[in-house]
N, C-alpha and C. Protein backbone atom coordinates (compact mmCIF):
# COMPACT_ATOMS: atom_id res chain seq x y z
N UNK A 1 29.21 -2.47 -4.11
CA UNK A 1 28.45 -3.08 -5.17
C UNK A 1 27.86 -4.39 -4.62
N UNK A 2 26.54 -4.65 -4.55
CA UNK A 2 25.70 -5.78 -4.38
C UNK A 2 25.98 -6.76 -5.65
N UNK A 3 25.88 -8.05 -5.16
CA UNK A 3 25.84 -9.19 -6.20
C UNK A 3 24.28 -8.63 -7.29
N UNK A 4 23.17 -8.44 -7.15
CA UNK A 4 22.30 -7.81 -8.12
C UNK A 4 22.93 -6.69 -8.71
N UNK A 5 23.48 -6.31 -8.13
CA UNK A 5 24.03 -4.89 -9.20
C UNK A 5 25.17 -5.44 -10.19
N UNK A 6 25.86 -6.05 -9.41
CA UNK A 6 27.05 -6.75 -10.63
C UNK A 6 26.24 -7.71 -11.75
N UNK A 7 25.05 -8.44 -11.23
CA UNK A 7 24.30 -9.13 -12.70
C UNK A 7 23.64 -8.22 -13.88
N UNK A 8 23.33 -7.25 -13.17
CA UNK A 8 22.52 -6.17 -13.74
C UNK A 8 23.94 -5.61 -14.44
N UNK A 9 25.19 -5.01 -14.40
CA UNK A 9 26.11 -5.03 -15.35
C UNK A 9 26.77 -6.25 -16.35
N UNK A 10 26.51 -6.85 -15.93
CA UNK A 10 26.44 -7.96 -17.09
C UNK A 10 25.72 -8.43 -18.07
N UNK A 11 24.65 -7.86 -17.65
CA UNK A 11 23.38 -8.38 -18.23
C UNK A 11 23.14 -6.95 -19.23
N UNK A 12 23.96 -5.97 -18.95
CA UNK A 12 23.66 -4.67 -19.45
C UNK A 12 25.17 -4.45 -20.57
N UNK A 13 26.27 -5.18 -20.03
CA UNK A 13 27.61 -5.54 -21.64
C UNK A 13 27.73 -7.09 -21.76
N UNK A 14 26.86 -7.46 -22.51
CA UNK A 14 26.82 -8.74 -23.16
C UNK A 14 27.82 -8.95 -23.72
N UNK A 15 28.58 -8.41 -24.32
CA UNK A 15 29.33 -8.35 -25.02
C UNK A 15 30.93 -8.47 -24.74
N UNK A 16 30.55 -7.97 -23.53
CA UNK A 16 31.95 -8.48 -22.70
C UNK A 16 32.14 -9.97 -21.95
N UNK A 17 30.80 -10.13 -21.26
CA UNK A 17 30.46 -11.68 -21.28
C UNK A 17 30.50 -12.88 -22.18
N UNK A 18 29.88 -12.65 -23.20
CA UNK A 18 30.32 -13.34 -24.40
C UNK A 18 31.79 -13.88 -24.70
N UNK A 19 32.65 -12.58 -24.55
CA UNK A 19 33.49 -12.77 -25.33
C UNK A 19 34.62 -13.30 -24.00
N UNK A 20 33.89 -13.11 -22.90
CA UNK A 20 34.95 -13.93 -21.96
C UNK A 20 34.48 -15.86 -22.19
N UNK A 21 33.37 -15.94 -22.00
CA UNK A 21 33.04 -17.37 -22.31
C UNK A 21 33.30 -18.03 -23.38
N UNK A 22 33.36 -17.08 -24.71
CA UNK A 22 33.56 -17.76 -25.47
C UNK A 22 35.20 -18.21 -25.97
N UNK A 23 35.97 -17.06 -25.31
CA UNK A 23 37.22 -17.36 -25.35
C UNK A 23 38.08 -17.99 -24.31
N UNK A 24 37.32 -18.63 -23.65
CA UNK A 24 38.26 -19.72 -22.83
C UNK A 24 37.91 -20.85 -23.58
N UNK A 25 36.81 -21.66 -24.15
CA UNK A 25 36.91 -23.06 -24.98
C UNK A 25 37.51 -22.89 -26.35
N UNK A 26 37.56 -21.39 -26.76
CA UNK A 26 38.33 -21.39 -27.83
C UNK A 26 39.78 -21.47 -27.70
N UNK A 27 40.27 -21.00 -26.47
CA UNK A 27 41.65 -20.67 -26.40
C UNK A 27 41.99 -22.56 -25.78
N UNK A 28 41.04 -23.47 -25.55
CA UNK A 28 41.53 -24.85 -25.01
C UNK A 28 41.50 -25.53 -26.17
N UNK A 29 40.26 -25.21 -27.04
CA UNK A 29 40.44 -25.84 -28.76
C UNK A 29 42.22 -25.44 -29.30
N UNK A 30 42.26 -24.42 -29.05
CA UNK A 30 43.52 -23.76 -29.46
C UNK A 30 44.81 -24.82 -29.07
N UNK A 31 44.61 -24.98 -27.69
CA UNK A 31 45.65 -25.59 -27.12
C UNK A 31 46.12 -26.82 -27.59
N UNK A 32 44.94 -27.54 -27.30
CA UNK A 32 44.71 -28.74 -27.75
C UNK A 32 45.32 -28.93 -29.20
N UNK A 33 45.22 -28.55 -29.97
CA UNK A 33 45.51 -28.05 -31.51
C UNK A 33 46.89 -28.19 -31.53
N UNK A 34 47.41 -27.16 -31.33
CA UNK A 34 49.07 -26.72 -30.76
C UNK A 34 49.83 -27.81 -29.64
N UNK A 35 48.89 -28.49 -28.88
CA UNK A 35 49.90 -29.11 -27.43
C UNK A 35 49.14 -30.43 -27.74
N UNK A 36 48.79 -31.00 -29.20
CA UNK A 36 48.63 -32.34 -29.16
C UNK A 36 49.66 -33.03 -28.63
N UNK A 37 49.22 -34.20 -27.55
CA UNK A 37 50.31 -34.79 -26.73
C UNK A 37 51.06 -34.59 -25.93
N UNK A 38 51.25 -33.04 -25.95
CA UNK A 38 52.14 -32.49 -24.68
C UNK A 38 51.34 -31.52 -24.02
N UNK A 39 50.14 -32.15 -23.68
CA UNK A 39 49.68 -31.81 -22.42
C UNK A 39 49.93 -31.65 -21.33
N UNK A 40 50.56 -32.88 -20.76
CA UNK A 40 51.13 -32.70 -19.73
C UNK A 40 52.53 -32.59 -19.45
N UNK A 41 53.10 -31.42 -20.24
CA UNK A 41 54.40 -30.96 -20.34
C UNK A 41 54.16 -29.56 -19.36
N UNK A 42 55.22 -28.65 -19.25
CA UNK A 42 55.25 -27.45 -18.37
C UNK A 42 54.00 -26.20 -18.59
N UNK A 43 54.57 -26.16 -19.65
CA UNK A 43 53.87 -24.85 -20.28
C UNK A 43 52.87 -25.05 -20.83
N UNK A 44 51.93 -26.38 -20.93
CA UNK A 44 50.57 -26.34 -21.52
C UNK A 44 50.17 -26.67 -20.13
N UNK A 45 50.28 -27.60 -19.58
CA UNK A 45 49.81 -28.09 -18.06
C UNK A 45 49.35 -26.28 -16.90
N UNK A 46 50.09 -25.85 -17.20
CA UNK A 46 49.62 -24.44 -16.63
C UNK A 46 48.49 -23.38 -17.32
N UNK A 47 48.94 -23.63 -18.67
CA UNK A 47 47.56 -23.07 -19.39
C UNK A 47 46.66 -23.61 -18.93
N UNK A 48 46.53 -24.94 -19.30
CA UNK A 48 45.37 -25.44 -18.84
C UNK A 48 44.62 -25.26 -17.24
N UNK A 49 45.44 -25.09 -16.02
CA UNK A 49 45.67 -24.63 -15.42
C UNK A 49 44.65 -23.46 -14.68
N UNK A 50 45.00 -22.77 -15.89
CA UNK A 50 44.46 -21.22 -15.79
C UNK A 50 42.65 -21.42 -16.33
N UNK A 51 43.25 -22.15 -17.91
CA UNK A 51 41.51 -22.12 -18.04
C UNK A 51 40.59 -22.71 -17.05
N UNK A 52 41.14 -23.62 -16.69
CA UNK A 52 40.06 -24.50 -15.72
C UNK A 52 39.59 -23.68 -14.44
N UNK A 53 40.82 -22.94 -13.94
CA UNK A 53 39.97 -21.79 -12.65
C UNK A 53 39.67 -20.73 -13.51
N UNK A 54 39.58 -20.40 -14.54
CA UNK A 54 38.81 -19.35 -15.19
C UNK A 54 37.42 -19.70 -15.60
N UNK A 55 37.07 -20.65 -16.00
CA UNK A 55 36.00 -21.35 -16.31
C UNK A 55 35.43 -22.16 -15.25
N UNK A 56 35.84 -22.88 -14.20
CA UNK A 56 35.16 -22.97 -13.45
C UNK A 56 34.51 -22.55 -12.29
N UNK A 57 35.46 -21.65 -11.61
CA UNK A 57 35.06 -20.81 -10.64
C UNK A 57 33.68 -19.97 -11.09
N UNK A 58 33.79 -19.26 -12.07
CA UNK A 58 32.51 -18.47 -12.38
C UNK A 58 31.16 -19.75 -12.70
N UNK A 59 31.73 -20.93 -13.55
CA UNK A 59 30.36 -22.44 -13.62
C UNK A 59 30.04 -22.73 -11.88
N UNK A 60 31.00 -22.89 -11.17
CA UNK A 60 30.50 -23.40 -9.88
C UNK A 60 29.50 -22.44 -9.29
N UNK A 61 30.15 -21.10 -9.23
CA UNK A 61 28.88 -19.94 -8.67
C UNK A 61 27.77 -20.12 -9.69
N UNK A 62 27.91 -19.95 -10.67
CA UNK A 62 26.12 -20.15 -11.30
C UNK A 62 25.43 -21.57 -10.83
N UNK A 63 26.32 -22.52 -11.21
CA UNK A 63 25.48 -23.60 -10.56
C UNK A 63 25.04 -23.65 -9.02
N UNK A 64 25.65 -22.92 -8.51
CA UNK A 64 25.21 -22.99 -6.98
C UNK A 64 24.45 -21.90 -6.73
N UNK A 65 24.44 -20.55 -7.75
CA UNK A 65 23.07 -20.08 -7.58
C UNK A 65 21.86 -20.22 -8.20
N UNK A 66 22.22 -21.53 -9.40
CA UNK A 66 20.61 -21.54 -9.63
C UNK A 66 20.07 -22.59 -8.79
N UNK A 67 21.01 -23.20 -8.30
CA UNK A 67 20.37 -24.34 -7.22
C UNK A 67 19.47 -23.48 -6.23
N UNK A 68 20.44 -23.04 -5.70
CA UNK A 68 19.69 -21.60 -4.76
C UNK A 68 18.46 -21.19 -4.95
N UNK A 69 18.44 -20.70 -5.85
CA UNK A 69 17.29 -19.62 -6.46
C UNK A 69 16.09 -20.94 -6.96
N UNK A 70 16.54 -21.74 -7.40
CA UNK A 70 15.66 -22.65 -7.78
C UNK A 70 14.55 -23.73 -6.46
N UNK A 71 15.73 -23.80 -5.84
CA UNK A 71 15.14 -24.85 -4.66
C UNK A 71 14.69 -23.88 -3.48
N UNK A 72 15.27 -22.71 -2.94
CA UNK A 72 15.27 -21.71 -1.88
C UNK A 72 14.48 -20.24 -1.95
N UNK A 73 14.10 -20.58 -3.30
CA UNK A 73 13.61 -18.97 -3.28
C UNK A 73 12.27 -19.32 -4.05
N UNK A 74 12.27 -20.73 -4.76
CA UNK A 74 11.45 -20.66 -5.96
C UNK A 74 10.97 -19.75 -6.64
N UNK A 75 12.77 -19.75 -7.48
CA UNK A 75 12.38 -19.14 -8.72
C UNK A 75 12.50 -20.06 -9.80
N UNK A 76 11.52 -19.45 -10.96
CA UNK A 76 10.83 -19.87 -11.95
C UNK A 76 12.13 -20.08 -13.19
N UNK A 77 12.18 -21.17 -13.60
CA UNK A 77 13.53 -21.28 -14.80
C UNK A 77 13.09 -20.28 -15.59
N UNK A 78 12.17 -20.28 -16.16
CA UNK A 78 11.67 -18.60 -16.89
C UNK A 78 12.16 -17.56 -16.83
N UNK A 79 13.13 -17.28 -15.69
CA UNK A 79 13.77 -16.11 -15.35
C UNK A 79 14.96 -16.17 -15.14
N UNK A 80 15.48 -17.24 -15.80
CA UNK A 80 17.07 -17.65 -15.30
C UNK A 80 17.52 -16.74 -16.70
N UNK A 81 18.70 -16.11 -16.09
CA UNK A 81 19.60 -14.95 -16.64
C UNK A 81 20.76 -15.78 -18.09
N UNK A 82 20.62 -15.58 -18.72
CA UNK A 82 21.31 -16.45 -19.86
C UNK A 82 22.54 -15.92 -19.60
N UNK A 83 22.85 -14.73 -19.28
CA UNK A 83 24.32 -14.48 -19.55
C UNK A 83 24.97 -14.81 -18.21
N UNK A 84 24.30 -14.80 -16.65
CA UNK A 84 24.50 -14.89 -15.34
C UNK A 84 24.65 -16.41 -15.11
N UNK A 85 23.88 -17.35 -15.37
CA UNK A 85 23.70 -18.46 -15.04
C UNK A 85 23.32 -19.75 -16.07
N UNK A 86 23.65 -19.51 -17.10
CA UNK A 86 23.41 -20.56 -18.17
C UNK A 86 25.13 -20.71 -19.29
N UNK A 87 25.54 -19.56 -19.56
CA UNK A 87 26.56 -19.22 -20.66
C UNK A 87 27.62 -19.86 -19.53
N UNK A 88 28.02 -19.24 -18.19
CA UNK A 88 28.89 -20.12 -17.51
C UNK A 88 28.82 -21.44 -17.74
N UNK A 89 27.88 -22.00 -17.07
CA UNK A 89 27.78 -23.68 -17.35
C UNK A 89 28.21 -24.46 -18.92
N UNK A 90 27.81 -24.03 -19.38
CA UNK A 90 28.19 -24.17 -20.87
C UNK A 90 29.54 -24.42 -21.37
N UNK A 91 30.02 -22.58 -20.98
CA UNK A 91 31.29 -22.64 -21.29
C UNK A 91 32.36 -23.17 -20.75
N UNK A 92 31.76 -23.58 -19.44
CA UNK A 92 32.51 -24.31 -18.24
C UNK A 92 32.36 -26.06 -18.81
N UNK A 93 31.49 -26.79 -18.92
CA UNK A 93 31.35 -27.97 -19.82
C UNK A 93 32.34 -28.24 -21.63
N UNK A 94 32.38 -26.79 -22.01
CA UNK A 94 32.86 -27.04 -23.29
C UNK A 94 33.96 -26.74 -23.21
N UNK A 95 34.77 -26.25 -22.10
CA UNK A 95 36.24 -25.96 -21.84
C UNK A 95 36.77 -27.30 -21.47
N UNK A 96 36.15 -28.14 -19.89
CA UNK A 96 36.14 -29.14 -19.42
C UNK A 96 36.69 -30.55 -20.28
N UNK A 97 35.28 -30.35 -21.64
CA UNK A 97 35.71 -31.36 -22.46
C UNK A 97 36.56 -31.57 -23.20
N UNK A 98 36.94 -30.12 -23.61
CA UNK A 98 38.30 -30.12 -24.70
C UNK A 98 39.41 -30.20 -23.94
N UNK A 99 39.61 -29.56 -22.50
CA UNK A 99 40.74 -30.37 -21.84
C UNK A 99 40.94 -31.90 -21.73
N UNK A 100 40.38 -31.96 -21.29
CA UNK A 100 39.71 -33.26 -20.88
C UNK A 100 40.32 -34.14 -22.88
N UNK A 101 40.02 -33.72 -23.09
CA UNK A 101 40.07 -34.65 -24.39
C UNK A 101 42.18 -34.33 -25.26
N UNK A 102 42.44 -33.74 -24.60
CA UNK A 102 43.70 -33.80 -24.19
C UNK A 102 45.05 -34.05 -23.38
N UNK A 103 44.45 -34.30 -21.90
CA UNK A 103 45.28 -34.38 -21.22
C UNK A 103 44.12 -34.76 -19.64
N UNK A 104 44.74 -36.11 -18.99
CA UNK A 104 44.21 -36.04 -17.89
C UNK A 104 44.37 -35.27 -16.87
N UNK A 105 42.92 -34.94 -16.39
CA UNK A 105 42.36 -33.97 -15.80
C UNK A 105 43.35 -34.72 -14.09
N UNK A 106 44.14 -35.71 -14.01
CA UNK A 106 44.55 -35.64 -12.62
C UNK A 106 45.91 -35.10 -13.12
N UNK A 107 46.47 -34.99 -13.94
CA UNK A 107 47.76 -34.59 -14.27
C UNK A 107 47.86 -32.69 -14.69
N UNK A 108 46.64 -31.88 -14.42
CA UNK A 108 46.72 -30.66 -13.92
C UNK A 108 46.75 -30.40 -12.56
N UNK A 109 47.77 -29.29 -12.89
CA UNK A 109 47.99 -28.84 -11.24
C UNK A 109 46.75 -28.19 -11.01
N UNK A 110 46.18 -28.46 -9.62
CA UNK A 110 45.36 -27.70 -8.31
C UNK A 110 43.93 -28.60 -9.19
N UNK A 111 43.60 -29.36 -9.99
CA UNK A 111 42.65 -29.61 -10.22
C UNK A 111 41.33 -30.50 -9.18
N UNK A 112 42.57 -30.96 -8.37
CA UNK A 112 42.07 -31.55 -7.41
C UNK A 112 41.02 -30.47 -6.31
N UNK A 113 41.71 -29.26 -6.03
CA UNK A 113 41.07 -28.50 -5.25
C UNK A 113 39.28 -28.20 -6.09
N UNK A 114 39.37 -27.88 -7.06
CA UNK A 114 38.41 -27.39 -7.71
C UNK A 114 37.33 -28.42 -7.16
N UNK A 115 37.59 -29.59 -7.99
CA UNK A 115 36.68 -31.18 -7.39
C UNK A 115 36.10 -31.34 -5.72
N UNK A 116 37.30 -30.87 -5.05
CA UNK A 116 37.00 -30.92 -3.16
C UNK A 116 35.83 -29.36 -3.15
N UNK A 117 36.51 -28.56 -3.76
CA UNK A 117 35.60 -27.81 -3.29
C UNK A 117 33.77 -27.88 -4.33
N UNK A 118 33.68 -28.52 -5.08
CA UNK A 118 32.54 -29.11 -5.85
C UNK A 118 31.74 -29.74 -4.85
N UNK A 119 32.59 -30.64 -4.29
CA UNK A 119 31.73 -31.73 -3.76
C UNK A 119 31.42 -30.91 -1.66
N UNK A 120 31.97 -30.27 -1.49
CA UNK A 120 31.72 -29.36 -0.50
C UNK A 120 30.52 -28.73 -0.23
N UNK A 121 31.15 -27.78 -1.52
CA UNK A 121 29.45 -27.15 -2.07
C UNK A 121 28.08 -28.13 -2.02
N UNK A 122 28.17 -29.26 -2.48
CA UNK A 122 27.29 -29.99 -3.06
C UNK A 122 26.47 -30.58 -1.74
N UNK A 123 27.55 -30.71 -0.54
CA UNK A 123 27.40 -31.09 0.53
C UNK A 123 26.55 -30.14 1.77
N UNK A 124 26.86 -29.58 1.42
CA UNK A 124 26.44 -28.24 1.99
C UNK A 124 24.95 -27.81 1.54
N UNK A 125 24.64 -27.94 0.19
CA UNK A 125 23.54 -27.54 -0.64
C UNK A 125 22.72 -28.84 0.25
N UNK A 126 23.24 -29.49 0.15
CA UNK A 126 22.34 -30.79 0.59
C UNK A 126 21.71 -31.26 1.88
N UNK A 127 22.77 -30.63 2.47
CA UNK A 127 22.55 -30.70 3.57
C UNK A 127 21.48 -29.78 3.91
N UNK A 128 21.27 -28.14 3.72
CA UNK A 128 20.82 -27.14 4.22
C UNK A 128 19.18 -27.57 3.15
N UNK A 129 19.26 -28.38 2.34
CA UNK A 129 17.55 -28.60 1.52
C UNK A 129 17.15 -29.57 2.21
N UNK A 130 18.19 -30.58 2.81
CA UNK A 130 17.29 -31.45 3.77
C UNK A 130 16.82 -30.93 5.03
N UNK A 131 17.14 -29.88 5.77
CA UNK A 131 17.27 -29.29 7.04
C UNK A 131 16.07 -28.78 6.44
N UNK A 132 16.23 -27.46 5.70
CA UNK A 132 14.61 -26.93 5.38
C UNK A 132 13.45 -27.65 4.91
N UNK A 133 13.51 -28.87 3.92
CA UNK A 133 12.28 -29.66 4.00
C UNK A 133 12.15 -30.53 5.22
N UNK A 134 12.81 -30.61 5.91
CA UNK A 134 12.24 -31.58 7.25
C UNK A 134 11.80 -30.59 8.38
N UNK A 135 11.54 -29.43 7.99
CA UNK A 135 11.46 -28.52 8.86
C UNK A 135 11.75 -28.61 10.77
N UNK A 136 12.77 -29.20 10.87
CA UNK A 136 13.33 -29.51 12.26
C UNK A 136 13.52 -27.82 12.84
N UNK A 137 13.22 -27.83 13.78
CA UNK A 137 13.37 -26.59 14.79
C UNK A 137 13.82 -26.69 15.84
N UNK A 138 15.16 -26.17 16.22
CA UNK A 138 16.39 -26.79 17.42
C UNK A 138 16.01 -25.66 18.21
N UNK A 139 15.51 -26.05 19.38
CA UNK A 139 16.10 -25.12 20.45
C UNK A 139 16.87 -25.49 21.46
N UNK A 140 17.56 -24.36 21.68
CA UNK A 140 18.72 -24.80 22.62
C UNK A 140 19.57 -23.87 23.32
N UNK A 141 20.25 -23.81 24.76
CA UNK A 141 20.31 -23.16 25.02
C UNK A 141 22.00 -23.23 25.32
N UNK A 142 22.89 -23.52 24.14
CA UNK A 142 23.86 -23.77 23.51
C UNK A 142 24.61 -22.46 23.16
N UNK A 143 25.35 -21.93 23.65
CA UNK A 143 25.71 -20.75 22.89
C UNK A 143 26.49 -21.10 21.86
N UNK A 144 26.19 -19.63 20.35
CA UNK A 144 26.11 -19.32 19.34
C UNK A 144 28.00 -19.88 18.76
N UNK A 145 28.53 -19.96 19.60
CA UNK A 145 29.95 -20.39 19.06
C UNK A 145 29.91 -21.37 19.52
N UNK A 146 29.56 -22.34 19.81
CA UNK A 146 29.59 -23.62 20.36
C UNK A 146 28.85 -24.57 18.90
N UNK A 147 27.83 -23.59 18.79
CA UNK A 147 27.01 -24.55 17.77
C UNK A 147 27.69 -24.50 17.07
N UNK A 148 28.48 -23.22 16.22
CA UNK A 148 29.31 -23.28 15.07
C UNK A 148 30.17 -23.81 14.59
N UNK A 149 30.92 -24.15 16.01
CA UNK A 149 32.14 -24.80 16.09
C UNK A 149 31.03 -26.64 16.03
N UNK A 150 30.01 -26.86 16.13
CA UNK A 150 29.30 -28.30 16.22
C UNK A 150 29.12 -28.19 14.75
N UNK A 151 28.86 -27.24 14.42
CA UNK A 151 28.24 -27.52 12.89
C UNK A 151 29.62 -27.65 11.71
N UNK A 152 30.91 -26.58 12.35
CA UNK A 152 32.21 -26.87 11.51
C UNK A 152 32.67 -28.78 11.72
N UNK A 153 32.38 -29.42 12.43
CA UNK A 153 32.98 -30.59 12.83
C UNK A 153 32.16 -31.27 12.41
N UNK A 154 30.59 -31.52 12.47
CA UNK A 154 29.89 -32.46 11.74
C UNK A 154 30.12 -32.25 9.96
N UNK A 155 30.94 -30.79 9.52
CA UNK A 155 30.86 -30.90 8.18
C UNK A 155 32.13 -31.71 7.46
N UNK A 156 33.19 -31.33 8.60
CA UNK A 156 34.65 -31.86 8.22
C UNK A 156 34.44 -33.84 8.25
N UNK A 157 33.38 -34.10 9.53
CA UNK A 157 33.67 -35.40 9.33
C UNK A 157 32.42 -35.92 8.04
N UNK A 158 31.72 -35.03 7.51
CA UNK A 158 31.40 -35.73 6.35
C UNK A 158 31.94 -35.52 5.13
N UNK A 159 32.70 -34.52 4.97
CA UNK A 159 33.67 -34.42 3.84
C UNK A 159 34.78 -35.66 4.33
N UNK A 160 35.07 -36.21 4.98
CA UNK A 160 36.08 -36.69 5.34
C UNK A 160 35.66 -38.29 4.89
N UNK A 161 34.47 -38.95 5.58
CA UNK A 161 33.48 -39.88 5.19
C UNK A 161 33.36 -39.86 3.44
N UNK A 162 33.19 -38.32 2.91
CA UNK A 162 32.57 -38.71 1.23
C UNK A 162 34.00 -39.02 0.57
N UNK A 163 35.29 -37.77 1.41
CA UNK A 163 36.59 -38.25 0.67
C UNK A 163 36.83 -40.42 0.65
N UNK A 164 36.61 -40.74 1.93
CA UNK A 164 37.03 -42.46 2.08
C UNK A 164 35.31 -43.26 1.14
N UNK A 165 34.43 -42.30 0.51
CA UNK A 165 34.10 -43.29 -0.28
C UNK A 165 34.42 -43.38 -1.63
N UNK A 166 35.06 -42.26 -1.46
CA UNK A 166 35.34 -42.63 -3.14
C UNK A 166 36.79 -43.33 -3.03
């Protein structure tokens, strides 16, 4: 199965989409409701937990493919997929906040990873739109694992650089 073929099933049971997005900010309204204050106790701290890589993992891929598609392919917002790349973000923001409005977001477990790998992504996106608008053209007669291993090390020491600015 191709990533187009899996949008094209989604885009074809709405209905199953829906009802996954819409029931992760409902099930954190829920929480929230029920675990006023003991957020960061055992058994809500893991719910929460769960929603946050349920809801964000699928927000980070849409956001990083409409970046994609937007800046790399120029495509037209006109054609952005409501159920593929808009309903994530959303539901990923309205989960976010209702945690968030219960319990600090450093006092969930692994939340930290989610954030490193955000700002990775972000790094990466950024990097590869500045490379293509400056249209630089390397030649070199460098072999193909050498560069890779140049390009894994210039990325670690700028994740490493963005970790010591914040």
């Amino acid at each position: 199965m191709t990533l187009g073929q899996f949008f094209e099933i989604c885009s074809t049971q709405q209905e199953m989409v829906l009802m996954y997005f819409a029931l992760l900010p409902l099930t954190a309204a829920l929480a929230k409701w029920f675990g006023k204050g003991e957020g960061h106790l055992v058994p809500w701290n893991y719910l929460y937990t769960f929603l946050i890589y349920a809801v964000c993992i699928p927000g980070i891929f849409s956001i990083t493919l409409s970046i994609y598609r937007f800046l790399f392919e120029r495509g037209s917002i006109m054609d952005a997929n409501i159920y593929t790349q808009i309903l994530p973000i959303i539901s990923m923001f309205l989960t976010l906040g209702l945690v968030k409005s219960n319990i600090s977001l450093d006092l969930v477990p692994g939340f930290g990873k989610i954030s490193s790998l955000l700002s990775m992504i972000a790094i990466i996106l950024i990097a590869m739109w500045v490379l293509e608008k400056t249209n630089i053209y390397v030649f070199t007669f460098m072999p193909f694992y050498q560069f890779l291993f140049l390009l894994i090390v210039i990325f670690i020491v700028i994740r490493y650089l963005f970790k010591k600015a914040l």
